[in-house]
C-alpha atoms as a PDB file:
ATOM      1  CA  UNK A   1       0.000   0.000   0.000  1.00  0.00           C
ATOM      2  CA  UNK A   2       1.211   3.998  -0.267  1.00  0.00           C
ATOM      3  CA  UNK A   3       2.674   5.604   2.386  1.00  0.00           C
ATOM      4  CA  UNK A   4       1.542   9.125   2.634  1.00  0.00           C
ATOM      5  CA  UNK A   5       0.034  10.617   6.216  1.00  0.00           C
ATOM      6  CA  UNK A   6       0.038  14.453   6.955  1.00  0.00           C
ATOM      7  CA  UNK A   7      -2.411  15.978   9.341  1.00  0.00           C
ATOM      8  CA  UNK A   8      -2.283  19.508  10.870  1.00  0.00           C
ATOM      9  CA  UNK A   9      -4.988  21.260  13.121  1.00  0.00           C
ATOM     10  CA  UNK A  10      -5.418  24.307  14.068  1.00  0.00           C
ATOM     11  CA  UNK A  11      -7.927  25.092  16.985  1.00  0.00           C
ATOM     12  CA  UNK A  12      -7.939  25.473  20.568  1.00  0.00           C
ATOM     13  CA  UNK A  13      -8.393  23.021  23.250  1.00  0.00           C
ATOM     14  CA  UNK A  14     -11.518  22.103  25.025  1.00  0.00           C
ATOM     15  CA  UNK A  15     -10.640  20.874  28.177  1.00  0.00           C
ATOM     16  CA  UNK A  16      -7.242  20.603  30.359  1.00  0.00           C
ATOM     17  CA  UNK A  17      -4.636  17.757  28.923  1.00  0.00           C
ATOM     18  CA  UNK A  18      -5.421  14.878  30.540  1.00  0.00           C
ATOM     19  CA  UNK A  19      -1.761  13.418  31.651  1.00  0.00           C
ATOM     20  CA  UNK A  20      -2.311   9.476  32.476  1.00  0.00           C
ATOM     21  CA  UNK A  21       0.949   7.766  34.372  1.00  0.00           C
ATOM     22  CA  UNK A  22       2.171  11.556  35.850  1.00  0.00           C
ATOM     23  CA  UNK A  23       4.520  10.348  38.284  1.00  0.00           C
ATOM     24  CA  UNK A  24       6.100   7.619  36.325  1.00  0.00           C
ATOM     25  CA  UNK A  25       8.861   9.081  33.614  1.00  0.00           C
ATOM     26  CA  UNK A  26       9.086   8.244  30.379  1.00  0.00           C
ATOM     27  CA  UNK A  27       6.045   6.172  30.781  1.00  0.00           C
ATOM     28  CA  UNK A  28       3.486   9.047  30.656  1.00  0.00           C
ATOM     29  CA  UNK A  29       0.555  10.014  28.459  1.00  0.00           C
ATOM     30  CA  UNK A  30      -1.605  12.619  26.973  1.00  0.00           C
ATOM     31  CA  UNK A  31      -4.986  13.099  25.995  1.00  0.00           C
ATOM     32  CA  UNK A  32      -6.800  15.774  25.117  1.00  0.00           C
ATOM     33  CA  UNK A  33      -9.613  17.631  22.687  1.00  0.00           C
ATOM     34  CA  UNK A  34      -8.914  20.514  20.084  1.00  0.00           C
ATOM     35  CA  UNK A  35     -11.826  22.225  18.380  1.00  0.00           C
ATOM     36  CA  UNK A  36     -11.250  22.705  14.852  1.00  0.00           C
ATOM     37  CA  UNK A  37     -13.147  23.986  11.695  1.00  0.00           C
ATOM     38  CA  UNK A  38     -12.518  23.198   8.113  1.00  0.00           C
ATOM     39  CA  UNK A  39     -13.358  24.925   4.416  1.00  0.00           C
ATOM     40  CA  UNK A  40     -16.832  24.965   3.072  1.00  0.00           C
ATOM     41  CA  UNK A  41     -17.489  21.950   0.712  1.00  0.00           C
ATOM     42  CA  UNK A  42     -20.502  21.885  -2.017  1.00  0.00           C
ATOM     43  CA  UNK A  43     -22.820  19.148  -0.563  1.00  0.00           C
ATOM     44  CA  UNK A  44     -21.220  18.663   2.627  1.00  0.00           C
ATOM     45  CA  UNK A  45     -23.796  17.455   5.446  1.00  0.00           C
ATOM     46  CA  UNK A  46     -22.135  17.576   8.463  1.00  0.00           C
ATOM     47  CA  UNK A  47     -20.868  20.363  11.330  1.00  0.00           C
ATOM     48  CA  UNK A  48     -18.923  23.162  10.657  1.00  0.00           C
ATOM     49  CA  UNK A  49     -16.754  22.516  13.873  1.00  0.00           C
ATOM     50  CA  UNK A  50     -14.801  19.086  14.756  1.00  0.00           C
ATOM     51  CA  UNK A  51     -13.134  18.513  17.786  1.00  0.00           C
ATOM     52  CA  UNK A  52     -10.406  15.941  17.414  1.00  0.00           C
ATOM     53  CA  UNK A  53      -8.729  13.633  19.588  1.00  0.00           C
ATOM     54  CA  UNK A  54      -4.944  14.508  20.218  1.00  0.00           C
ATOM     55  CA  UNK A  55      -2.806  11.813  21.970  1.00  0.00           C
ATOM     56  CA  UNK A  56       0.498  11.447  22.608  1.00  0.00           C
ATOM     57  CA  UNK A  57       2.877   9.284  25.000  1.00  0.00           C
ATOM     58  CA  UNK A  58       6.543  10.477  23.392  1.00  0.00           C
ATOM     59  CA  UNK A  59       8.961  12.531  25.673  1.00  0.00           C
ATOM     60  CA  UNK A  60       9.528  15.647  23.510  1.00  0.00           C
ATOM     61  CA  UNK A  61       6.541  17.135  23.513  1.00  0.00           C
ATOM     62  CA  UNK A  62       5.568  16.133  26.903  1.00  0.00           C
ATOM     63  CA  UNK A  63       6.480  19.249  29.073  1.00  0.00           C
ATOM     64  CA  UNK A  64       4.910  21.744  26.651  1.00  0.00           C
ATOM     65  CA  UNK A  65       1.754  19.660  26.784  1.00  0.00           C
ATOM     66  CA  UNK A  66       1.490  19.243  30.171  1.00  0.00           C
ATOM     67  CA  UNK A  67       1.806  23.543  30.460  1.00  0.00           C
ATOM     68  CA  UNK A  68      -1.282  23.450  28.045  1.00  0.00           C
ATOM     69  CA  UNK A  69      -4.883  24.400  29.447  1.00  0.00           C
ATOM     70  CA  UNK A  70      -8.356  25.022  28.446  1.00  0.00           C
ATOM     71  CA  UNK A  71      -9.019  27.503  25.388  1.00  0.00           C
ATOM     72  CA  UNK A  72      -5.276  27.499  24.892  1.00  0.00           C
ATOM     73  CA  UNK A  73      -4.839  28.233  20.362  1.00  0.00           C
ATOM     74  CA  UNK A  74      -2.396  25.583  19.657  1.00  0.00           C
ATOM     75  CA  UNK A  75      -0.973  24.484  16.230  1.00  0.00           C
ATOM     76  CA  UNK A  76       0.036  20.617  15.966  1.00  0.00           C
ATOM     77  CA  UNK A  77       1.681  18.848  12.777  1.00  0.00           C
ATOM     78  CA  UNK A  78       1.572  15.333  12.751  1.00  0.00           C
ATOM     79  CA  UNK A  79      -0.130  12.138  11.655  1.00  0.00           C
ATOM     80  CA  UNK A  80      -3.381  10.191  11.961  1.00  0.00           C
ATOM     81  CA  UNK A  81      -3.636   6.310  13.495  1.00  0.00           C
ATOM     82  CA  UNK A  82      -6.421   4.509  13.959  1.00  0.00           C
ATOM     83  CA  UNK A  83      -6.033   1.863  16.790  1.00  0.00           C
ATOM     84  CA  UNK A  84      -8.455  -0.899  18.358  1.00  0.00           C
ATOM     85  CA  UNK A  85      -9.307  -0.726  21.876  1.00  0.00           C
ATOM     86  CA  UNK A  86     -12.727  -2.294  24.295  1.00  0.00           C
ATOM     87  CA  UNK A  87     -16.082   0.018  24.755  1.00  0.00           C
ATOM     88  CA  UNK A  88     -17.314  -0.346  27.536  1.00  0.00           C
ATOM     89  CA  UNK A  89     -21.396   0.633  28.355  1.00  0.00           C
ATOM     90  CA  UNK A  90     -24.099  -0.155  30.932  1.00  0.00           C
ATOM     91  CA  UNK A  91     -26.965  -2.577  30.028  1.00  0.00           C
ATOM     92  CA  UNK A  92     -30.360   0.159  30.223  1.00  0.00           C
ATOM     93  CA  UNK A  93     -32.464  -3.034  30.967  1.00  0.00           C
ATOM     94  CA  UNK A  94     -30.475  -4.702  34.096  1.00  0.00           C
ATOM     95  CA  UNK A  95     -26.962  -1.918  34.406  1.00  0.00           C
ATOM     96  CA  UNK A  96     -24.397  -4.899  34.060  1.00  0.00           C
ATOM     97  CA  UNK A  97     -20.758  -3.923  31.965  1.00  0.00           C
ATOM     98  CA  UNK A  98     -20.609  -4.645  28.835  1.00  0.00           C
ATOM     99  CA  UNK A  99     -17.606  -4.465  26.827  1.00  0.00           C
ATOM    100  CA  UNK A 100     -17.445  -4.558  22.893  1.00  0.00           C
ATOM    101  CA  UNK A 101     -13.967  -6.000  22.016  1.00  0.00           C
ATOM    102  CA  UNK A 102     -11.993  -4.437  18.891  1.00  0.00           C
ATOM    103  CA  UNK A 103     -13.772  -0.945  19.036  1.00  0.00           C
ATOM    104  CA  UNK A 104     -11.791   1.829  16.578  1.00  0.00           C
ATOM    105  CA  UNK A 105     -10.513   5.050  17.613  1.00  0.00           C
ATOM    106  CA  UNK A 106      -9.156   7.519  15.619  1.00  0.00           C
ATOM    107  CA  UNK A 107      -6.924  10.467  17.117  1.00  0.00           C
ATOM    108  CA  UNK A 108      -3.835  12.719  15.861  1.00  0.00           C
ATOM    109  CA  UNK A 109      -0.242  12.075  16.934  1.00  0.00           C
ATOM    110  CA  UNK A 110       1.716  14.926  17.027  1.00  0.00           C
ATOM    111  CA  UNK A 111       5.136  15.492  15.786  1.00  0.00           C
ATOM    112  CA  UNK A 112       5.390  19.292  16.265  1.00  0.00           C
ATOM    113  CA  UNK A 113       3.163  21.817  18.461  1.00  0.00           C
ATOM    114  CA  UNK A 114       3.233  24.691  18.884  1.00  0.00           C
ATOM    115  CA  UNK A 115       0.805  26.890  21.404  1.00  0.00           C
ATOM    116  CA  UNK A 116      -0.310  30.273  19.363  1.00  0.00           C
ATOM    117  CA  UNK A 117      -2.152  31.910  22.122  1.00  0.00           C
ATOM    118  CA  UNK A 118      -4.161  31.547  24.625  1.00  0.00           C
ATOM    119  CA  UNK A 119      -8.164  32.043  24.363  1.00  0.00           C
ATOM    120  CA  UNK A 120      -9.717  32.315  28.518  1.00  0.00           C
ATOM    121  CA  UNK A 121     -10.501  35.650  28.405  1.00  0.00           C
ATOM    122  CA  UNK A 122     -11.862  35.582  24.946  1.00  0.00           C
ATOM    123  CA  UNK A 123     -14.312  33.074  25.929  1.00  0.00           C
ATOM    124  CA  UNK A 124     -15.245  34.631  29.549  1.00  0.00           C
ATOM    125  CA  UNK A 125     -16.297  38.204  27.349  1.00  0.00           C
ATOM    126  CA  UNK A 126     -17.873  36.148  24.706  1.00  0.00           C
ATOM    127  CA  UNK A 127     -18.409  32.440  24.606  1.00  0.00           C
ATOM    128  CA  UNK A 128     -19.371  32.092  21.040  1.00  0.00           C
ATOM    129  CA  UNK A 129     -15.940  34.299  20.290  1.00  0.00           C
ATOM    130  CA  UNK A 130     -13.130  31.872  20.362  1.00  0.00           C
ATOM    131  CA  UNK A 131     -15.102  29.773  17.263  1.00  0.00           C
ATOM    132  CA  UNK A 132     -15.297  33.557  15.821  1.00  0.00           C
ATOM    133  CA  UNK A 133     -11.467  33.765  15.849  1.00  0.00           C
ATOM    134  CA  UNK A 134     -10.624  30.345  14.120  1.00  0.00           C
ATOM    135  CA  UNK A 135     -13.375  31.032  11.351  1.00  0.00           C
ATOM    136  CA  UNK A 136     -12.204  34.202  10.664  1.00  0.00           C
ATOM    137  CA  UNK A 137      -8.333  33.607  11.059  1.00  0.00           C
ATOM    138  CA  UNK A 138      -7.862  29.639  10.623  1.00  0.00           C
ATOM    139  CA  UNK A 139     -10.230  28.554   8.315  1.00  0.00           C
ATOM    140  CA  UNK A 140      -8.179  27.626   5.468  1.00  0.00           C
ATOM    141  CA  UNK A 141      -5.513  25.410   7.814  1.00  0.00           C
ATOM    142  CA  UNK A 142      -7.399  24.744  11.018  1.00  0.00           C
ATOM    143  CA  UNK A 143      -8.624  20.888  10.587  1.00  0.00           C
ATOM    144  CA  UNK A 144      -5.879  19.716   6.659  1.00  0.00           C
ATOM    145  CA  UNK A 145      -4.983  15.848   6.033  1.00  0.00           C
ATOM    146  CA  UNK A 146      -3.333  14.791   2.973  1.00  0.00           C
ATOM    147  CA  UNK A 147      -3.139  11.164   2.432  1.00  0.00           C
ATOM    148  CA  UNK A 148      -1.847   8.832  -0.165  1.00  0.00           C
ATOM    149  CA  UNK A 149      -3.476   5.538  -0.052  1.00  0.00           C
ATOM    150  CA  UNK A 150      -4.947   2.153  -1.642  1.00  0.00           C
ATOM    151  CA  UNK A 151      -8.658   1.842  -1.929  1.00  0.00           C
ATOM    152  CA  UNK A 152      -9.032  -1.606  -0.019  1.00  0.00           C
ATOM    153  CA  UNK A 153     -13.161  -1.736  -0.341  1.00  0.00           C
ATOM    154  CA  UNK A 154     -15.576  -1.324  -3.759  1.00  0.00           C
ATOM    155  CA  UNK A 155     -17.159   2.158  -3.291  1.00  0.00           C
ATOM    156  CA  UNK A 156     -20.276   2.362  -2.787  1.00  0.00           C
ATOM    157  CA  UNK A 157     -23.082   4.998  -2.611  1.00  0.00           C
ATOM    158  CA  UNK A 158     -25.277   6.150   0.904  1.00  0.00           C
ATOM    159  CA  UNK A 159     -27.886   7.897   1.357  1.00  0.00           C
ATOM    160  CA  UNK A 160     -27.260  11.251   1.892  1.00  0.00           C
ATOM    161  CA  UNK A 161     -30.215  14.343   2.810  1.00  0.00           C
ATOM    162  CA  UNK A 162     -28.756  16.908  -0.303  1.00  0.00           C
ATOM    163  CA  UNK A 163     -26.542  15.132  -2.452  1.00  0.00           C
ATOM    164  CA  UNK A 164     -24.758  11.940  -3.299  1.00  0.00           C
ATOM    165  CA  UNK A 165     -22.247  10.194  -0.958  1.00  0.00           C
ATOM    166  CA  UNK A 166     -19.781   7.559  -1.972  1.00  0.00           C
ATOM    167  CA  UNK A 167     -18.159   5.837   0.935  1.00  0.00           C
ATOM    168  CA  UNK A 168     -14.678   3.275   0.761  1.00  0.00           C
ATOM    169  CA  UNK A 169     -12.180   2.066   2.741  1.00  0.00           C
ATOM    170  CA  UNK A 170      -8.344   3.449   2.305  1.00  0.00           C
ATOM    171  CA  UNK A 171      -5.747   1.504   3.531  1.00  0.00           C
ATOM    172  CA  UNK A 172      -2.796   3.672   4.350  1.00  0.00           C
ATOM    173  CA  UNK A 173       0.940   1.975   5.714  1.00  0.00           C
ATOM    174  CA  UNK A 174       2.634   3.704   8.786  1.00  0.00           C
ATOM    175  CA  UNK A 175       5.775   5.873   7.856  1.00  0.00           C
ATOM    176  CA  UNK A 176       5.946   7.164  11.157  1.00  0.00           C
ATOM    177  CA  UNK A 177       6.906   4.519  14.161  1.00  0.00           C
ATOM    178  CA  UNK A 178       5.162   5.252  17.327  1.00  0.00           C
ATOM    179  CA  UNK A 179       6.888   3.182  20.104  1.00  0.00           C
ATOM    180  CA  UNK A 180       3.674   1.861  21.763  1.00  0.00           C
ATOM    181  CA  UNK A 181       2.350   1.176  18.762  1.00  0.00           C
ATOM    182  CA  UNK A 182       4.704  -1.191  17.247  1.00  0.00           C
ATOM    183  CA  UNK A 183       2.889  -4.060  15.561  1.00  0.00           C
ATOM    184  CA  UNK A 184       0.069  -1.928  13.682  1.00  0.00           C
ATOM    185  CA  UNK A 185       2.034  -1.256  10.318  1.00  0.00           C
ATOM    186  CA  UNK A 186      -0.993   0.173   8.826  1.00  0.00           C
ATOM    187  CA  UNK A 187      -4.393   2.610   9.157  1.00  0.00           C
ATOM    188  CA  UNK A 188      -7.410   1.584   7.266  1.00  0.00           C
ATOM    189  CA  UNK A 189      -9.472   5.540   7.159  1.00  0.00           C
ATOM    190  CA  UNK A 190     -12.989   5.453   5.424  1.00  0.00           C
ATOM    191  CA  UNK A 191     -13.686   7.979   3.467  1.00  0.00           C
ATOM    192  CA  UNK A 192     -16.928   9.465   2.230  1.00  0.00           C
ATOM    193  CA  UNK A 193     -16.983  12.367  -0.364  1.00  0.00           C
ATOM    194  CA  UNK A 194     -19.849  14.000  -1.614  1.00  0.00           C
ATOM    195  CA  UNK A 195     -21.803  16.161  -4.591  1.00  0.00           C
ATOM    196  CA  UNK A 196     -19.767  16.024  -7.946  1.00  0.00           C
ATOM    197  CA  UNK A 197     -16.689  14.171  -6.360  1.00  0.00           C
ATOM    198  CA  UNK A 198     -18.973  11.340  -4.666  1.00  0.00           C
ATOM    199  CA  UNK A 199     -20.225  10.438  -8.567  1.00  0.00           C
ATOM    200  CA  UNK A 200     -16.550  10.867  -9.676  1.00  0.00           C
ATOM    201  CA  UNK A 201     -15.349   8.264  -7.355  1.00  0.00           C
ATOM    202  CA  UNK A 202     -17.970   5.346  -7.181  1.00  0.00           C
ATOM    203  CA  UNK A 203     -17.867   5.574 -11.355  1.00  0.00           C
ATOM    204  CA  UNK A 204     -13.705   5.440 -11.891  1.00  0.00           C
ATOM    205  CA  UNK A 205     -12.370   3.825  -8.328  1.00  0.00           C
ATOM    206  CA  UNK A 206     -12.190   0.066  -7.455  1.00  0.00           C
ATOM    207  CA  UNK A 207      -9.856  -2.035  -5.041  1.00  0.00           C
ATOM    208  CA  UNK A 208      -6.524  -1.769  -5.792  1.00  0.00           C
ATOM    209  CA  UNK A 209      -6.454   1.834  -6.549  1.00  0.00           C
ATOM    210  CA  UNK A 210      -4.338   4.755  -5.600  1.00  0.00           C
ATOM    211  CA  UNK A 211      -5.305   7.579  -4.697  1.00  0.00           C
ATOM    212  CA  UNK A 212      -4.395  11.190  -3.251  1.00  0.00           C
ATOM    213  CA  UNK A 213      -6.923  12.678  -0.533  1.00  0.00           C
ATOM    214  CA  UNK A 214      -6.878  16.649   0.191  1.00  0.00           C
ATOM    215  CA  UNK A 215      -9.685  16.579   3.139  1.00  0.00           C
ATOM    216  CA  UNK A 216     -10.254  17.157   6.805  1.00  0.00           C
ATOM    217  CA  UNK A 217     -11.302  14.991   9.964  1.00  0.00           C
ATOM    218  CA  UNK A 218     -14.876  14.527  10.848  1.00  0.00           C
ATOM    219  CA  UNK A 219     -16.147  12.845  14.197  1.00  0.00           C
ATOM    220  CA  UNK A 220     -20.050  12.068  14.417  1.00  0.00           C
ATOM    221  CA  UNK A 221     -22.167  10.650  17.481  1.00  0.00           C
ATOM    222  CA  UNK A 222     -23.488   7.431  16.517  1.00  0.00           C
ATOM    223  CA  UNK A 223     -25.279   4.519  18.337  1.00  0.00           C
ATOM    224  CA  UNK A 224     -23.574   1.266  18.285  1.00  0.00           C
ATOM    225  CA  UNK A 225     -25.653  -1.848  19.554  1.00  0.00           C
ATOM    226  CA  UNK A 226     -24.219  -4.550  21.862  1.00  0.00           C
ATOM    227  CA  UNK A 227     -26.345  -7.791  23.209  1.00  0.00           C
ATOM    228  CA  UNK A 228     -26.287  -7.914  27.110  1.00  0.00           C
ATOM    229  CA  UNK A 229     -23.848 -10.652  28.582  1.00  0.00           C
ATOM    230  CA  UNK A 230     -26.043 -10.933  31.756  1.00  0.00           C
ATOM    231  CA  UNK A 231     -29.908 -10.327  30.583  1.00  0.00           C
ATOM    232  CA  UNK A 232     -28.948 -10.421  26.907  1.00  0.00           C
ATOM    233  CA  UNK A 233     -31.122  -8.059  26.536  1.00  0.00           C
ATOM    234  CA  UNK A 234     -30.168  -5.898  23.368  1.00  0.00           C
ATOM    235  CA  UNK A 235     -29.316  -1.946  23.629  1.00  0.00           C
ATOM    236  CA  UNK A 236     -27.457   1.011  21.777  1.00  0.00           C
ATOM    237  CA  UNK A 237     -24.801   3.460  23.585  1.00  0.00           C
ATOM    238  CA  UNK A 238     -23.213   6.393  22.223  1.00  0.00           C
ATOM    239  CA  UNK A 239     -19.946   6.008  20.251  1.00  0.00           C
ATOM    240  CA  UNK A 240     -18.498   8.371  18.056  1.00  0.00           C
ATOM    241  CA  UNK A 241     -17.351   7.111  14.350  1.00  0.00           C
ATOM    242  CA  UNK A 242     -14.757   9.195  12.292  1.00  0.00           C
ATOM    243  CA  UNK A 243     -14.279   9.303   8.776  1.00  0.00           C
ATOM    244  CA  UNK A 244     -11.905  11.516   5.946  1.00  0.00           C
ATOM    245  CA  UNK A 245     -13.598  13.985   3.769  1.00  0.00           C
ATOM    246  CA  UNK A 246     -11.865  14.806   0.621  1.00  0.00           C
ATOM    247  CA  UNK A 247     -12.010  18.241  -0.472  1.00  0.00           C
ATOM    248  CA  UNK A 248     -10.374  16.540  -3.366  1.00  0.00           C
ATOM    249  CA  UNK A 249      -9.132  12.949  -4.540  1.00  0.00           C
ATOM    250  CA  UNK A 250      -6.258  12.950  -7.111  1.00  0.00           C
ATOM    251  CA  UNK A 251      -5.970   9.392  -9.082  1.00  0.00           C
ATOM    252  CA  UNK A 252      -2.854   8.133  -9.166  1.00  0.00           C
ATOM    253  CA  UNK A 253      -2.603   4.473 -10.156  1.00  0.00           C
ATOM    254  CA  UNK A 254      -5.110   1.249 -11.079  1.00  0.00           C
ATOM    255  CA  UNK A 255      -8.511   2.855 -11.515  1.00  0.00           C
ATOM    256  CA  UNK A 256     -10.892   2.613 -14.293  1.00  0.00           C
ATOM    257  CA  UNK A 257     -11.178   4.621 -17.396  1.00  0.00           C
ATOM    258  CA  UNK A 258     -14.073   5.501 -19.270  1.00  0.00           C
ATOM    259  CA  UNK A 259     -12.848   2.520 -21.946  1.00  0.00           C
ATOM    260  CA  UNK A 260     -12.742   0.386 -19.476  1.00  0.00           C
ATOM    261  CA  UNK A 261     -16.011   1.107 -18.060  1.00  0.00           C
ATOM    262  CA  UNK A 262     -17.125   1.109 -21.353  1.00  0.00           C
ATOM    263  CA  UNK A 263     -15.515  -2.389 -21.812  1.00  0.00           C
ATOM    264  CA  UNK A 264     -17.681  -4.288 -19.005  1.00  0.00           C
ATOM    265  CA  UNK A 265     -20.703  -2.537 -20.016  1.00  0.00           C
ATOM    266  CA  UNK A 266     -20.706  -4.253 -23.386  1.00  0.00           C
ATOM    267  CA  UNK A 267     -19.678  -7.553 -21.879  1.00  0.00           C
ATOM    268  CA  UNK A 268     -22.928  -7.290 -19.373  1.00  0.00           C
ATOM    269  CA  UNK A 269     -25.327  -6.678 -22.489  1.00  0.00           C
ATOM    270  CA  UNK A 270     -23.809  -9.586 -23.888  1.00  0.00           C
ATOM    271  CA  UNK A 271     -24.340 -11.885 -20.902  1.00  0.00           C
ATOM    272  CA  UNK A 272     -27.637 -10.211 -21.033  1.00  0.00           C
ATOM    273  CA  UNK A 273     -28.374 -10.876 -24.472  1.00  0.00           C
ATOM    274  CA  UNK A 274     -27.308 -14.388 -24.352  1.00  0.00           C
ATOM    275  CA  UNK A 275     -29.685 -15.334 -21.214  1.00  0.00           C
ATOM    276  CA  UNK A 276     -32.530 -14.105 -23.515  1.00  0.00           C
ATOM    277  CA  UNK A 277     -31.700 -15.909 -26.583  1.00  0.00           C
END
């Protein structure tokens, strides 16, 4: 598969760092939200601001991180991963613990940060002032990916409320090692464009293709289901699903031509035409 994974945000944070392992060095890591905004796209369905999960457990950044607090305007370069990890959620009908094995979550590693300003007092005058600043200032850079990938699922259109949506899986190796993280050599992103670009893609991509995504990071609230170990009883609880959204997909390698569209067309008539006669 390519190798291609550049990320940078550009937003301000949304709660205190959360520093797990504090008192043990080296071993120590860090968690927290950054609100971020990204360009208008034609057709685009979803919210105007994303906040994205930042984590990190190297020793460089550490210190600055750790001086980092609420509303602080930071700028972080870095990468995306993708990792599995166990849900856990309360049973509605009886309140036993359930945990649902293999769960995804997707949050930005950073390899540079840098902390712009800081944001307090702009959101004690004015709470809605803070998202002001970014739109007006950081628009254009606040929530940028650029990935190279391989499509690794046949595209397929969803139902969207305004226009088209054409969802696939990109699978996407690691270039950058992350010391925890050792055995996962590879992220598999979906991505789901939309309007013109959603028709582009489910026409001329297939498995096996390469492809360049200019995009941003959105999270949605979703309800997963899970069947009750105790009363098996089955319920949802709120998860959160993230996906890439291309403001545009460059082809590079292995996807189909109009010829070769053109080519299986005729060869389905002609199945077609043979079942009749």
């Amino acid at each position: 598969m390519a190798t291609h994974n550049q990320v940078r945000v550009v937003g301000y944070l949304r709660k205190d760092p959360t520093i797990i392992n504090r008192d043990e060095e080296g071993a120590e890591k860090a968690v927290f939200l950054i609100r971020t905004m990204h360009r208008d796209l034609d057709g685009y369905e979803g919210m105007k601001f994303q906040d994205i999960m930042v984590y990190y457990d190297g020793t460089e950044l550490m210190n600055r991180i750790k001086l980092l607090s609420q509303f602080d305007l930071i700028d972080i370069k870095g990468v995306f991963n993708i990792i599995n990890l166990d849900k856990n959620s309360k049973c509605t009908a009886c309140g036993a613990l359930n945990t649902k094995k293999n769960g995804t979550s997707t949050f930005v590693y950073p390899i540079s940060l840098i902390k712009l300003n800081g944001m307090r007092t702009a959101f004690e005058h004015d709470q809605a002032l803070p998202e002001r600043i970014l739109e007006k200032h950081f628009k254009e850079v606040s929530n940028q990916v650029l990935i190279i990938g391989t499509v690794v699922s046949e595209p397929e259109m969803v139902q969207g409320t305004r226009s088209p949506c054409c969802r696939f899986r990109l699978g996407v190796d690691r270039k950058y090692y992350i010391k925890t993280q050792g055995d996962i050599h590879a992220d598999y992103p979906w991505v789901y464009s939309y309007a013109q670009e959603a028709e582009r893609d489910f026409r001329y991509l297939q498995q096996g293709s390469v492809i360049l995504v200019d995009g941003f990071i959105q999270n949605r609230q979703v309800k997963s289901s899970i069947v009750c170990h105790n009363c098996g009883c089955t319920y949802q609880y709120p998860d959160a699903a993230t996906e890439f959204v291309p403001y545009s997909i460059e082809y590079l390698s292995n996807y189909l031509t109009d010829e070769d569209i053109e080519y299986k067309e005729n060869i389905e008539k002609n199945k077609i035409m043979n079942q009749i006669f």
